[in-house]
Protein backbone atom coordinates (compact mmCIF):
# COMPACT_ATOMS: atom_id res chain seq x y z
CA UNK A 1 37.74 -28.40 9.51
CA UNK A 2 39.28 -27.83 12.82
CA UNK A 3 37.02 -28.07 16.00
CA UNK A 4 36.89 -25.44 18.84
CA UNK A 5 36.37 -26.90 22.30
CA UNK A 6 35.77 -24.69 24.92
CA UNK A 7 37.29 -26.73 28.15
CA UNK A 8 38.99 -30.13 28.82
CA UNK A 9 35.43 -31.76 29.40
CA UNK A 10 34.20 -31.43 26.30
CA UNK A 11 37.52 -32.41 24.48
CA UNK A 12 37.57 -35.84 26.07
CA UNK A 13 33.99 -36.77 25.94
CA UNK A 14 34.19 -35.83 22.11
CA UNK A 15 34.63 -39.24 21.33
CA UNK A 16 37.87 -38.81 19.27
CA UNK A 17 41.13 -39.79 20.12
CA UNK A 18 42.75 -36.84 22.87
CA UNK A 19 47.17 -37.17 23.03
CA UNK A 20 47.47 -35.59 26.43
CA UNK A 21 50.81 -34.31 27.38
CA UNK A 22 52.43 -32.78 30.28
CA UNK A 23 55.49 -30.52 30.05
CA UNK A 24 57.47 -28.35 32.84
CA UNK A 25 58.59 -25.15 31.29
CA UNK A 26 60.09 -21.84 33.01
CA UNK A 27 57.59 -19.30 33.81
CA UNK A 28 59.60 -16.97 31.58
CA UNK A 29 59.32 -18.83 29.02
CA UNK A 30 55.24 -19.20 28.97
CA UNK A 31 55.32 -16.84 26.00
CA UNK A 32 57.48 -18.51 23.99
CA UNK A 33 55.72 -21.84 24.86
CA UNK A 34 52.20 -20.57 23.22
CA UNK A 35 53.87 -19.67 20.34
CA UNK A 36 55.12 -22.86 19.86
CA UNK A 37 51.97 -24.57 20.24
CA UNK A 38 50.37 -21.81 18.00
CA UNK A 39 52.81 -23.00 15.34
CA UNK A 40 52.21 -26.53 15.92
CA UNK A 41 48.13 -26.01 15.38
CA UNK A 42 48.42 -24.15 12.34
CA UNK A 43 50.96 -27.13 10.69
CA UNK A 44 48.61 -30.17 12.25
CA UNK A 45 45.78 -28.66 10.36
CA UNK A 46 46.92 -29.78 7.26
CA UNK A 47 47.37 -33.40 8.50
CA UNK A 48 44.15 -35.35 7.97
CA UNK A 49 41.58 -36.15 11.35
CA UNK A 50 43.34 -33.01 13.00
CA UNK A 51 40.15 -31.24 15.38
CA UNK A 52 42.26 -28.66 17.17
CA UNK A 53 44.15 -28.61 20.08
CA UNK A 54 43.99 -27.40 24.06
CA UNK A 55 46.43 -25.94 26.09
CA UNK A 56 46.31 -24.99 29.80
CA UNK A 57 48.76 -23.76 32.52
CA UNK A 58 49.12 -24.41 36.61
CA UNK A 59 51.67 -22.74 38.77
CA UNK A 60 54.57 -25.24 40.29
CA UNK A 61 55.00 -25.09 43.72
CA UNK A 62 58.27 -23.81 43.36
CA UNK A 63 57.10 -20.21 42.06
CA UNK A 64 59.57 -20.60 38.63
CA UNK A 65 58.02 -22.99 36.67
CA UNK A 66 54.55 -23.72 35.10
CA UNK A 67 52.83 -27.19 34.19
CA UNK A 68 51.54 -26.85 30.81
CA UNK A 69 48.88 -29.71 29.49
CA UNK A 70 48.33 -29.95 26.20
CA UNK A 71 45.59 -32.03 24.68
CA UNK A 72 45.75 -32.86 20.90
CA UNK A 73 42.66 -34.48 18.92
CA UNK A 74 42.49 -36.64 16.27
CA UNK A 75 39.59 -38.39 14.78
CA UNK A 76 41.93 -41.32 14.95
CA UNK A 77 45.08 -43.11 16.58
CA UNK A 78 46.42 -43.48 13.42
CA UNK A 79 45.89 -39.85 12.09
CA UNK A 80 47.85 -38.63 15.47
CA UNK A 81 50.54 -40.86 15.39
CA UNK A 82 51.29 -39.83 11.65
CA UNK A 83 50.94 -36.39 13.27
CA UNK A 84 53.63 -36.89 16.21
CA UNK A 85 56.22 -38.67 13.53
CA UNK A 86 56.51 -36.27 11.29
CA UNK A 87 58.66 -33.98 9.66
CA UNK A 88 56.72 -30.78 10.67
CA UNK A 89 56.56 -31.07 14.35
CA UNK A 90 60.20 -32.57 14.70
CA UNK A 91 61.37 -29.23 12.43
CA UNK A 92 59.38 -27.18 15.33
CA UNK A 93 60.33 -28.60 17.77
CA UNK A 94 64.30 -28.38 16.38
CA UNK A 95 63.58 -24.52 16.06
CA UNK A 96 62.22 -24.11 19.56
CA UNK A 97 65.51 -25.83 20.89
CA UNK A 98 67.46 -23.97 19.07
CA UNK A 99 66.32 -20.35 18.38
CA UNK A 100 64.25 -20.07 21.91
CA UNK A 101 66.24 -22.15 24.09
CA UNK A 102 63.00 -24.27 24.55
CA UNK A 103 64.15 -28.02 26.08
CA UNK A 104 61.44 -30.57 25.49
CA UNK A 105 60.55 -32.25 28.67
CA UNK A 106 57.10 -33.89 28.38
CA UNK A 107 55.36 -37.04 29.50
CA UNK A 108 52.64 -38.58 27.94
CA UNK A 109 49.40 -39.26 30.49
CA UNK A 110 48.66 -43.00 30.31
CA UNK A 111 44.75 -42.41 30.16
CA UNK A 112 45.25 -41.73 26.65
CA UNK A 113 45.01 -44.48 25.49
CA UNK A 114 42.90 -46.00 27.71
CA UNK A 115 39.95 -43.26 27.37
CA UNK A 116 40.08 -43.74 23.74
CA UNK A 117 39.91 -47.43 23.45
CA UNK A 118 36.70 -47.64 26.25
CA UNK A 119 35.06 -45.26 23.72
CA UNK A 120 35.56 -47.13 20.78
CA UNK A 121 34.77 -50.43 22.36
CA UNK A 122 31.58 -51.68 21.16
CA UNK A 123 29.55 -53.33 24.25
CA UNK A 124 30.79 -56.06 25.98
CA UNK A 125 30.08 -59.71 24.47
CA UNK A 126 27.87 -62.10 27.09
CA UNK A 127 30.03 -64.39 28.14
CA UNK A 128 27.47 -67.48 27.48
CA UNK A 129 27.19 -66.42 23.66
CA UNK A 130 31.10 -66.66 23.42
CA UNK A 131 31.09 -70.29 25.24
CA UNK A 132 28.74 -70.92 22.68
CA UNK A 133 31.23 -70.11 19.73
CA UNK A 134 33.42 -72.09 21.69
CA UNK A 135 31.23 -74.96 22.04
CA UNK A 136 30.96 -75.34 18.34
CA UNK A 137 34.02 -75.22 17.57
CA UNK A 138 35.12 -78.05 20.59
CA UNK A 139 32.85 -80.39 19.33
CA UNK A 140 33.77 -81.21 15.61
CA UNK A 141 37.62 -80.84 16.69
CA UNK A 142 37.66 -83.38 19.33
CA UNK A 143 35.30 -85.86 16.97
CA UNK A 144 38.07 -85.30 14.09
CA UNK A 145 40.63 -85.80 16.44
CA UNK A 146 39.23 -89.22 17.68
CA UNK A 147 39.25 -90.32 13.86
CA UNK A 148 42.24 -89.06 12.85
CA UNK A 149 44.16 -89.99 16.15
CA UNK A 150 42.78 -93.39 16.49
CA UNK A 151 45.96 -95.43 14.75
CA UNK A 152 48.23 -92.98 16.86
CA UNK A 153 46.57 -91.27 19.84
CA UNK A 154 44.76 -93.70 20.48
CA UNK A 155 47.79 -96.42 20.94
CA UNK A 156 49.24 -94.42 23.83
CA UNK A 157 47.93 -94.27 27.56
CA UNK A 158 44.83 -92.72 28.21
CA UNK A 159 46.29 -90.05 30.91
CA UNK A 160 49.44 -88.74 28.14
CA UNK A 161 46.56 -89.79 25.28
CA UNK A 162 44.11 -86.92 26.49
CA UNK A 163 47.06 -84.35 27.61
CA UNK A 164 48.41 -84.29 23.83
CA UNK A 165 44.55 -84.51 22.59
CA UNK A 166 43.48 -81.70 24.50
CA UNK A 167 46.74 -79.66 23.28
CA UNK A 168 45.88 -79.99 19.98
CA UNK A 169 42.27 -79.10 20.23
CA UNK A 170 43.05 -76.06 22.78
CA UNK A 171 45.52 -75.00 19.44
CA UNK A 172 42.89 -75.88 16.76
CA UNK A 173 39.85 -73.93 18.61
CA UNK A 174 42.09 -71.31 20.02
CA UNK A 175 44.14 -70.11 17.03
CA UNK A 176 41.83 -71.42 14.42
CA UNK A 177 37.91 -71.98 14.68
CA UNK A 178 36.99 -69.53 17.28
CA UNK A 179 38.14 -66.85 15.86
CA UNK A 180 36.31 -67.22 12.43
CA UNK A 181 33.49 -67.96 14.65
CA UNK A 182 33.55 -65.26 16.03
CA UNK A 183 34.07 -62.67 12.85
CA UNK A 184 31.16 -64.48 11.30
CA UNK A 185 28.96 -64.33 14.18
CA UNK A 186 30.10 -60.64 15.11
CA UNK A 187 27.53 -59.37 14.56
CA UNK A 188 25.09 -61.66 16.86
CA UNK A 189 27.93 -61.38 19.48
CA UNK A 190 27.55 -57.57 19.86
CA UNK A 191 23.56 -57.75 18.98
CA UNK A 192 21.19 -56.22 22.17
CA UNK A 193 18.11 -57.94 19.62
CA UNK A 194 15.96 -60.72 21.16
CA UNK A 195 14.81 -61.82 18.13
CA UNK A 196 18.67 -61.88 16.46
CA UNK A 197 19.71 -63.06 19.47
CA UNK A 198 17.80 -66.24 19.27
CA UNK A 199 18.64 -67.04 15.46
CA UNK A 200 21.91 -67.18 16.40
CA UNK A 201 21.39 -69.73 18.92
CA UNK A 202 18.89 -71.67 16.77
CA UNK A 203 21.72 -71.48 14.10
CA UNK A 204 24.59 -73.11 16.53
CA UNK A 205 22.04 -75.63 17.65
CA UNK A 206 20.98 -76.73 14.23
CA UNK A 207 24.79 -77.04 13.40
CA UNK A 208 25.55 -78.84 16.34
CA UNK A 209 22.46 -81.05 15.16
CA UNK A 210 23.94 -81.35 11.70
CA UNK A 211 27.51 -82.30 13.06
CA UNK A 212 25.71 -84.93 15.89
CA UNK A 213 24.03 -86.94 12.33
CA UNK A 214 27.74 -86.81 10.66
CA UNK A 215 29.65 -88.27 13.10
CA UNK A 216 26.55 -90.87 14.42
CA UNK A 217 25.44 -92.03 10.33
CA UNK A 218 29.01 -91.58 9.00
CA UNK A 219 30.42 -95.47 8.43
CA UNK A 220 34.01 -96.50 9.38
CA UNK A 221 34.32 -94.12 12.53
CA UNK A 222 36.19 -95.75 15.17
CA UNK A 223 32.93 -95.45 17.45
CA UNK A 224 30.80 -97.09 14.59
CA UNK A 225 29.32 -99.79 16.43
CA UNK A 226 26.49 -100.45 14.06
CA UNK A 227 28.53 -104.47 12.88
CA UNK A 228 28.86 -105.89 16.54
CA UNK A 229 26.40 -108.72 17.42
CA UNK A 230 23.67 -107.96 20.17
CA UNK A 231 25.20 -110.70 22.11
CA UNK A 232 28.71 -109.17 22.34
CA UNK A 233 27.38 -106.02 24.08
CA UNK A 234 25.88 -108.06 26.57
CA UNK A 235 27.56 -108.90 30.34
CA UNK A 236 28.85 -112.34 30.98
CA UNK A 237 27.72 -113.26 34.52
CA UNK A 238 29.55 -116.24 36.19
């Protein structure tokens, strides 16, 4: 079912995805021009997400030519871009070349795009809940990295010791954990709940809990201090 919108204002603030386009066409040729976009309507309303289709004129300064904008809508960016490839509107536009001396000469407006995506954004994520994520994902990668370093890592100076450590964890959290943090938590991320909101953060404190017991109970870490003698933790004072 194809939409009707009755101005520009209502076309972009359908919610839909709006493929604005500018073209610069003879006055005499203004006819021909509607007929073309007449043609085009009637053949995108048998692609899928098609809502219909805007087109308005404004006089050039030069007296001979017009500024036409048309504004197609799809449901989708998808569903238009299957719409601009394809074999129906390149035969149309062929024809127009051809049989009414019609030369293509449009530009695409770059708010597009950019209107389109803002609507479709969902709200945007506090910034504390993602250093959160991040948190919880820093923690068990640097302790790992300590234990499975410590016979290499750890051997080289501290200063080139931490540069490659913190490579490797930037890499590990960055490419790896975060991001299936964050799709399993994408839902608390995007949440405007109190109450969800704090069972996330009770759930990435009690796993932060969990970890802190591993790594402290866990025998044979390199930090496992548990078989030195009271004495030898003690200062010597001469």
């Amino acid at each position: 079912m194809v939409m009707a919108f009755s101005n520009d204002s209502e076309l972009l603030d359908s919610g839909h995805f709006v493929y604005t386009i500018h073209s610069v066409i003879p006055l005499a040729k203004k006819q021909s021009f509607e007929n073309l976009q007449y043609r085009m309507n009637e053949a995108a309303c048998c692609f899928d997400g098609y809502c219909g289709q805007t087109t308005s004129f404004q006089d050039k300064d030069d007296g001979q030519h017009l500024l036409a904008t048309t504004r197609i809508v799809f449901e989708a960016l998808n569903q238009c871009l299957h719409w601009l490839d394809s074999s129906e509107r390149r035969r149309l536009l062929y024809e127009a070349e051809t049989l009414m001396d019609y030369s293509y000469q449009g530009t695409l407006e770059s708010d597009s795009f950019d209107q389109w995506i803002q609507t479709k954004q969902p709200e945007k994520v506090p910034v504390w809940k993602v250093n959160l994520l991040v948190w919880l994902a820093l923690y068990p990668s640097v302790m790992f990295l300590i234990l499975l370093g410590n016979s290499t890592l750890g051997t080289l100076p501290l200063p080139l010791n931490m540069l490659v450590s913190n490579f490797i964890t930037v890499q590990l959290t960055g490419h790896f954990l975060v991001p299936r943090l964050s799709h399993l938590y994408q839902n608390w991320l995007q949440t405007s709940s109190t109450r969800f909101t704090w069972l996330g953060i009770t759930s990435v404190l009690l796993m932060q809990l969990f970890l802190l017991l591993l790594f402290s109970l866990l025998p044979g870490m390199p930090w496992d201090v548990s078989g030195l003698r009271p004495h030898a933790l003690g200062l010597r004072v001469v």
